[in-house]
PDB file of N, CA and C in Angstrom:
ATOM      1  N   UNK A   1     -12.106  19.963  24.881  1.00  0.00           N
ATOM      2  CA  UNK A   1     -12.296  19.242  23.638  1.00  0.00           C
ATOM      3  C   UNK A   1     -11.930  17.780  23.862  1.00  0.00           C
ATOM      4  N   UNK A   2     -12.332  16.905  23.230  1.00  0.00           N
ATOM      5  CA  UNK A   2     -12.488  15.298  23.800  1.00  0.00           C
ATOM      6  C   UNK A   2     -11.784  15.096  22.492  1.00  0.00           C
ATOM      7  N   UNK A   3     -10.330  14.284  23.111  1.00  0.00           N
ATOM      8  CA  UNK A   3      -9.024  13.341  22.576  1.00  0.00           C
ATOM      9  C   UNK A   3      -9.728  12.541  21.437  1.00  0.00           C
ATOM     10  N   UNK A   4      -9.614  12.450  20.147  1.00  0.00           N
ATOM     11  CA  UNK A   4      -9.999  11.869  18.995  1.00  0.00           C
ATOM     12  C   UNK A   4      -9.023  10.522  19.797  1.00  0.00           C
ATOM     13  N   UNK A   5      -9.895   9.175  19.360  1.00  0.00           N
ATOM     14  CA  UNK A   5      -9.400   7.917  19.424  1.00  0.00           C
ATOM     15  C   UNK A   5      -8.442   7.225  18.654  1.00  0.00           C
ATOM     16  N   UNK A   6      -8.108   6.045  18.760  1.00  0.00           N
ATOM     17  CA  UNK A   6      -7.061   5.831  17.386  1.00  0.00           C
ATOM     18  C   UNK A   6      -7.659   5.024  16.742  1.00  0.00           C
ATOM     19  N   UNK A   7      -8.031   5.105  15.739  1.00  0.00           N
ATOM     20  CA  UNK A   7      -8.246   4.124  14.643  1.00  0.00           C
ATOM     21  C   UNK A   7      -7.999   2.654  14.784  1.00  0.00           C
ATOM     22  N   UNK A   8      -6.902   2.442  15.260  1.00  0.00           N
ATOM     23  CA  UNK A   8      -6.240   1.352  15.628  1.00  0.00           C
ATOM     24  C   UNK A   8      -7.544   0.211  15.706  1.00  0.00           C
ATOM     25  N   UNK A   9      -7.605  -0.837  14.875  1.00  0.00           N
ATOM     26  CA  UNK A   9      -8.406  -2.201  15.070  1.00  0.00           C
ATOM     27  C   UNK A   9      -7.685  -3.729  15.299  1.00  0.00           C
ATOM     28  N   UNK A  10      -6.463  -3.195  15.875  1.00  0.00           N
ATOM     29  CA  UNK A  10      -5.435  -4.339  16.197  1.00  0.00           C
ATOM     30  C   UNK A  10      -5.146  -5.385  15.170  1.00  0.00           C
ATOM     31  N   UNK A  11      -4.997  -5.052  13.866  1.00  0.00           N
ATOM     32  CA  UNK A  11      -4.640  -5.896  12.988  1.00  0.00           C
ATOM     33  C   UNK A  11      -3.456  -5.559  12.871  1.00  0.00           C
ATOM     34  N   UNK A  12      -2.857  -4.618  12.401  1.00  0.00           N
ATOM     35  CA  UNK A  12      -1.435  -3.817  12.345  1.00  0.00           C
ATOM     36  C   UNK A  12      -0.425  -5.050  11.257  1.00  0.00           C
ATOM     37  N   UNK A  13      -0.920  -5.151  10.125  1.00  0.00           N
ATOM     38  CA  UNK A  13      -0.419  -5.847   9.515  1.00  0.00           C
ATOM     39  C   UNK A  13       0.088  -4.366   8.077  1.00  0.00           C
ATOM     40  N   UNK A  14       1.372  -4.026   7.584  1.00  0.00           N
ATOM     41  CA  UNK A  14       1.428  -3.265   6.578  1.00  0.00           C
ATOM     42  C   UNK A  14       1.353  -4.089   5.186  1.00  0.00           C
ATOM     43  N   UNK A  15       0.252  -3.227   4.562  1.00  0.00           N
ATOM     44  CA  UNK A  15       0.319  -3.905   2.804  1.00  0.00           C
ATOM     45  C   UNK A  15       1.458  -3.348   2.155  1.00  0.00           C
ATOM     46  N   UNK A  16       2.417  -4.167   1.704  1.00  0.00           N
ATOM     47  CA  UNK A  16       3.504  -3.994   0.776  1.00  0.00           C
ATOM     48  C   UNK A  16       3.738  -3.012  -0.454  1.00  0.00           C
ATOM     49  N   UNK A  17       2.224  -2.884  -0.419  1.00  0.00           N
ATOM     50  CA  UNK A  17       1.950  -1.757  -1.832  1.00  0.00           C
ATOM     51  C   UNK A  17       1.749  -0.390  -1.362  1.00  0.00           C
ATOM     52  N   UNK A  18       1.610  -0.392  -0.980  1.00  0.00           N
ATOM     53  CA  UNK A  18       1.449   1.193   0.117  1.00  0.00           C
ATOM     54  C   UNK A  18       1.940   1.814   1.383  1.00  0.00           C
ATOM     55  N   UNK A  19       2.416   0.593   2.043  1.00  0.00           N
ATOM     56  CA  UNK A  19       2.943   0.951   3.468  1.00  0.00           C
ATOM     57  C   UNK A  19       2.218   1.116   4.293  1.00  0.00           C
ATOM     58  N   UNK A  20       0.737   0.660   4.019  1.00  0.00           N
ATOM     59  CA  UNK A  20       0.083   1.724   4.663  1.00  0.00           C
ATOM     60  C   UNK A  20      -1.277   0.133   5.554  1.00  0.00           C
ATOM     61  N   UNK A  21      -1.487   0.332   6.955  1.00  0.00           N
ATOM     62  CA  UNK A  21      -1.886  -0.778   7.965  1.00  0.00           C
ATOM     63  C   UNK A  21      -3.287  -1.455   6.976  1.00  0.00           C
ATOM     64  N   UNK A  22      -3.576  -2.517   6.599  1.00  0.00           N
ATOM     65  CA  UNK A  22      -4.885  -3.193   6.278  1.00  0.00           C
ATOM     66  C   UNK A  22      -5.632  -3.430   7.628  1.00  0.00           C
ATOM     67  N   UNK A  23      -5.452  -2.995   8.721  1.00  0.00           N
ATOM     68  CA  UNK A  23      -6.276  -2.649   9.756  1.00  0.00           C
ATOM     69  C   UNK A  23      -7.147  -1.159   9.631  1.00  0.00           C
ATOM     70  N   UNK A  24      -6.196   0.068   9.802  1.00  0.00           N
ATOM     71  CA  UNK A  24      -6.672   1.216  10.389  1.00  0.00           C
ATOM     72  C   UNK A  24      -6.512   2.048   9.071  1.00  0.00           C
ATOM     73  N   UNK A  25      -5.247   1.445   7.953  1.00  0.00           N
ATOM     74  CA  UNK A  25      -5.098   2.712   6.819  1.00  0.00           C
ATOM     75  C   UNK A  25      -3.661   3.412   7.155  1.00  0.00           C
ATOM     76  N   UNK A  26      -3.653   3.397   8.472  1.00  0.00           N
ATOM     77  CA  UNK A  26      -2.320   4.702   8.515  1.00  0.00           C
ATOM     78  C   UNK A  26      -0.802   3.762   8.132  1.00  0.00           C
ATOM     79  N   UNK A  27      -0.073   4.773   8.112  1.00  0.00           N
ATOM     80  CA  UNK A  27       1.266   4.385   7.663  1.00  0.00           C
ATOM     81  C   UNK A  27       2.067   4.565   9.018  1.00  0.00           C
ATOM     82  N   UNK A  28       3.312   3.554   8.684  1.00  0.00           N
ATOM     83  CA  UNK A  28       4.249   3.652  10.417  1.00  0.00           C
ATOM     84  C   UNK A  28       4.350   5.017  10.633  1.00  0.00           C
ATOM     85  N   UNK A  29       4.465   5.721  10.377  1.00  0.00           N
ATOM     86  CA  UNK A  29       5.136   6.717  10.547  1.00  0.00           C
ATOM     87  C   UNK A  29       4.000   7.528  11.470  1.00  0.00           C
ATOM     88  N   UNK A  30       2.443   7.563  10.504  1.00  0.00           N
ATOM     89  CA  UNK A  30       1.328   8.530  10.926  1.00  0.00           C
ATOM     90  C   UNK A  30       1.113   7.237  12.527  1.00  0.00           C
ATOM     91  N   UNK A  31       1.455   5.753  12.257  1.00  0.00           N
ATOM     92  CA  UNK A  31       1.349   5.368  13.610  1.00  0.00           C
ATOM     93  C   UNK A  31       1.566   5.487  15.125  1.00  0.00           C
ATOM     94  N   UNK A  32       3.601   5.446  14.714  1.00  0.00           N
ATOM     95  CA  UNK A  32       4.503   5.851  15.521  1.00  0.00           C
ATOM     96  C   UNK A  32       4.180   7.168  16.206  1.00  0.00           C
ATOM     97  N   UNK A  33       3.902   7.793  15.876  1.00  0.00           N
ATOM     98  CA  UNK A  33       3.680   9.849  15.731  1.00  0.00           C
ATOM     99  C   UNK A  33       2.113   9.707  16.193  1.00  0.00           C
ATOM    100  N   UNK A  34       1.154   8.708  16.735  1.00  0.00           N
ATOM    101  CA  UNK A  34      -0.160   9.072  17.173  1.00  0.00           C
ATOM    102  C   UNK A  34      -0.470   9.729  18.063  1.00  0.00           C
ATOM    103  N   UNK A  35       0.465   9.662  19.390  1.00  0.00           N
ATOM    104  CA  UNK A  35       0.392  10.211  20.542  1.00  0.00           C
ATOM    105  C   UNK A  35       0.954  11.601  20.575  1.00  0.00           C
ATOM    106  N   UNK A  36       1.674  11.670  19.802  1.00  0.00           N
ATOM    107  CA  UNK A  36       2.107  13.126  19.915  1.00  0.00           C
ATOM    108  C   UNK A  36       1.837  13.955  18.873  1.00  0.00           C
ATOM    109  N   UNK A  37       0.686  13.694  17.921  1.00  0.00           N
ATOM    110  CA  UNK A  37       0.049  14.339  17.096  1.00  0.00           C
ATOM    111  C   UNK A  37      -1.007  15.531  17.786  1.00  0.00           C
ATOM    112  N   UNK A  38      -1.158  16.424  17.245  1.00  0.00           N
ATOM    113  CA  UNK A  38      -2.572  17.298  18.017  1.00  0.00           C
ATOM    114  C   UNK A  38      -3.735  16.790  17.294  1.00  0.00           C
ATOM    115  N   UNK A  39      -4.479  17.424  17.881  1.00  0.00           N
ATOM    116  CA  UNK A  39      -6.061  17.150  17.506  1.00  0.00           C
ATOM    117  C   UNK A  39      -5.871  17.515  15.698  1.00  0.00           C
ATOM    118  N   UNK A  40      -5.754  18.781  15.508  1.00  0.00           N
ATOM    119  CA  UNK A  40      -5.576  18.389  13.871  1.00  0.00           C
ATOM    120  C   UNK A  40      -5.195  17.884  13.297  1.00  0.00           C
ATOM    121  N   UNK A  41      -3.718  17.645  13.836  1.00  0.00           N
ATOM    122  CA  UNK A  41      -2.935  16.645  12.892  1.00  0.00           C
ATOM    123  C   UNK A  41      -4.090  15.167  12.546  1.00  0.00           C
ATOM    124  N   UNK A  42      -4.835  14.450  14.236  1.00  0.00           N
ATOM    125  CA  UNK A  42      -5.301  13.176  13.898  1.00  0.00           C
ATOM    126  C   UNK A  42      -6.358  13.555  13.004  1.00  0.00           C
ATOM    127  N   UNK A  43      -7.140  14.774  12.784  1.00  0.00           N
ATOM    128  CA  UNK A  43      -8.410  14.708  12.140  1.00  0.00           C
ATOM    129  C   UNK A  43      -8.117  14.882  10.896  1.00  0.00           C
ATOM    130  N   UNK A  44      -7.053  15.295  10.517  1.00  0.00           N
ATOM    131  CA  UNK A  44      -6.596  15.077   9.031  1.00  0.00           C
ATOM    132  C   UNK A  44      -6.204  13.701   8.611  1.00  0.00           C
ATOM    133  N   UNK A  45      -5.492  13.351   9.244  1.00  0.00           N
ATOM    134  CA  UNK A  45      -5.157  11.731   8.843  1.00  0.00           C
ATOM    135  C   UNK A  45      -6.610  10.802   9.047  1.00  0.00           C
ATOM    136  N   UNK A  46      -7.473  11.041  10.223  1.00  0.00           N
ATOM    137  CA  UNK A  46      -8.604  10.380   9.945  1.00  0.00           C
ATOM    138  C   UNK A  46      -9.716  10.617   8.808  1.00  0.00           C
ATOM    139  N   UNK A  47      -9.658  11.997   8.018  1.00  0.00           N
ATOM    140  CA  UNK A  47     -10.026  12.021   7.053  1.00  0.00           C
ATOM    141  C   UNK A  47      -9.988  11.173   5.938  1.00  0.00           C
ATOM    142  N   UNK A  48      -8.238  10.702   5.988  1.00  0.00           N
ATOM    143  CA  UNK A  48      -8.003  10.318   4.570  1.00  0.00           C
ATOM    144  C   UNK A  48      -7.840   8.550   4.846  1.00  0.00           C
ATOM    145  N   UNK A  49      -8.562   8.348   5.766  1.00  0.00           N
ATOM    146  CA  UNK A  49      -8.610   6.952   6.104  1.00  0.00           C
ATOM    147  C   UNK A  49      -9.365   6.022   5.480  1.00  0.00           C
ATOM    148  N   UNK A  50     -10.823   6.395   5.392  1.00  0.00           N
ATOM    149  CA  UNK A  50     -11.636   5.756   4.275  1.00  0.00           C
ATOM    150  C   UNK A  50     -11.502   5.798   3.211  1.00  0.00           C
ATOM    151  N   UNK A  51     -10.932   6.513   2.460  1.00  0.00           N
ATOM    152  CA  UNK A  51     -10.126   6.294   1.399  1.00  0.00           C
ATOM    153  C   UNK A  51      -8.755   5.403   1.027  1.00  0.00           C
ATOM    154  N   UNK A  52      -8.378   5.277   2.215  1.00  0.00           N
ATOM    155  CA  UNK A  52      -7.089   4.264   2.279  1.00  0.00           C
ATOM    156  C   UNK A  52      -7.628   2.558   1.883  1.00  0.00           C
ATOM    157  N   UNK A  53      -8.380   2.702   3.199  1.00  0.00           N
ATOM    158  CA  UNK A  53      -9.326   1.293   3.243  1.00  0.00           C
ATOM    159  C   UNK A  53      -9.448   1.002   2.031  1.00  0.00           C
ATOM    160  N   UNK A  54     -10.634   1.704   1.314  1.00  0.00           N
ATOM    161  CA  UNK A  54     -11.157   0.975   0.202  1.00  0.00           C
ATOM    162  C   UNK A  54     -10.446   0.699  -0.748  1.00  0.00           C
ATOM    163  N   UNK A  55      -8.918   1.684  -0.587  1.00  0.00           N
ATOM    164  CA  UNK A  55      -8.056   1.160  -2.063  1.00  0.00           C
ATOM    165  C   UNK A  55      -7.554  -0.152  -1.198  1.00  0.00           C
ATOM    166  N   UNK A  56      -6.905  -0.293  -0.051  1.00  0.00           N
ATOM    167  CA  UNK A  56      -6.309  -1.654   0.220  1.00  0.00           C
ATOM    168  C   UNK A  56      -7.184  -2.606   0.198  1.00  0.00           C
ATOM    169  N   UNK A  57      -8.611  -2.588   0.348  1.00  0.00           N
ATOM    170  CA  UNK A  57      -9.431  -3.726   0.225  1.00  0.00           C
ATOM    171  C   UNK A  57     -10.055  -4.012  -1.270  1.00  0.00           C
ATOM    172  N   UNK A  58      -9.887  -2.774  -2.112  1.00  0.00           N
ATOM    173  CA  UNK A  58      -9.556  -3.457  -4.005  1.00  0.00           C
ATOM    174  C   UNK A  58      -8.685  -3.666  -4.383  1.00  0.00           C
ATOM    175  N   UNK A  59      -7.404  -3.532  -3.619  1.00  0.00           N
ATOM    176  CA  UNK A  59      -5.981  -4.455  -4.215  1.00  0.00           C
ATOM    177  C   UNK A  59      -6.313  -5.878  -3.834  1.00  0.00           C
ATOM    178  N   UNK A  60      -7.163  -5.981  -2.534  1.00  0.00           N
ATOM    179  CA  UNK A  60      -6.482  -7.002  -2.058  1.00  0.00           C
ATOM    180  C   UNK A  60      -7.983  -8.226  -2.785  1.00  0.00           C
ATOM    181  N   UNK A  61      -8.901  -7.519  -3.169  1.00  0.00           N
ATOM    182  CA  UNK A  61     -10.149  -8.143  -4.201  1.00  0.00           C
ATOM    183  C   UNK A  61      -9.384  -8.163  -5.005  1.00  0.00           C
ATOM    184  N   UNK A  62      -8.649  -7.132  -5.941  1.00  0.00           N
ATOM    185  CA  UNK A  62      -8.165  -7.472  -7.004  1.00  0.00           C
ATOM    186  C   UNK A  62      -6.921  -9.045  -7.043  1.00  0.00           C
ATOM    187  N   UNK A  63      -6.145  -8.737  -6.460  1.00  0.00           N
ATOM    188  CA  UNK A  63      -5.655 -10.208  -5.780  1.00  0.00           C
ATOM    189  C   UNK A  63      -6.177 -11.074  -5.324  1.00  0.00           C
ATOM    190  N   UNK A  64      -7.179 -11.423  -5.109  1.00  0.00           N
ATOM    191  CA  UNK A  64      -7.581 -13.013  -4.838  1.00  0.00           C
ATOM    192  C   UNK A  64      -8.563 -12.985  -6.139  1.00  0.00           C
ATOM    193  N   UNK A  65      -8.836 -12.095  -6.925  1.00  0.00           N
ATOM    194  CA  UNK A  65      -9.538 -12.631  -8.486  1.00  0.00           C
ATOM    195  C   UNK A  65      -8.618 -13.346  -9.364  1.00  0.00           C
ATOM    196  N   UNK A  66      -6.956 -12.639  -9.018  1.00  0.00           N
ATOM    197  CA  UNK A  66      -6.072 -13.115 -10.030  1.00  0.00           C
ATOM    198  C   UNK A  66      -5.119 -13.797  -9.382  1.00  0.00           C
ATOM    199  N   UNK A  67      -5.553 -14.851  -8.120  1.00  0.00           N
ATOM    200  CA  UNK A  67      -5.058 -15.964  -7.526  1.00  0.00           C
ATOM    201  C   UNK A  67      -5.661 -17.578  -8.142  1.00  0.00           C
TER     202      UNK A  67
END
């Protein structure tokens, strides 16, 4: 079975409102813990990734409307 990749897009900046990377979505924790996650563990967290995104990228629309 072929090693799921990391998400990782080298931004690694955490949004304050969530904890959670405005690069990849994950949180330190699901970061720290990548390598020694199994294959399910990453395909669950990569599930809930596009969903992360789009809320940190309408906070962060919503913030520069009300800048």
């Amino acid at each position: 079975m072929a090693a799921i990749e990391t998400p990782c897009l080298k931004v690694c900046v955490l949004e304050p409102a969530s904890k959670q990377c405005r690069g990849c979505g994950r949180t330190i924790d699901e970061i720290a813990g990548w390598g020694a996650m199994s294959g399910s563990e990453r395909r669950r967290v990569m599930a809930l990734l596009p969903d992360r995104i789009a809320a940190i990228e309408a906070r962060a629309s919503d913030g520069a409307e009300s800048a």
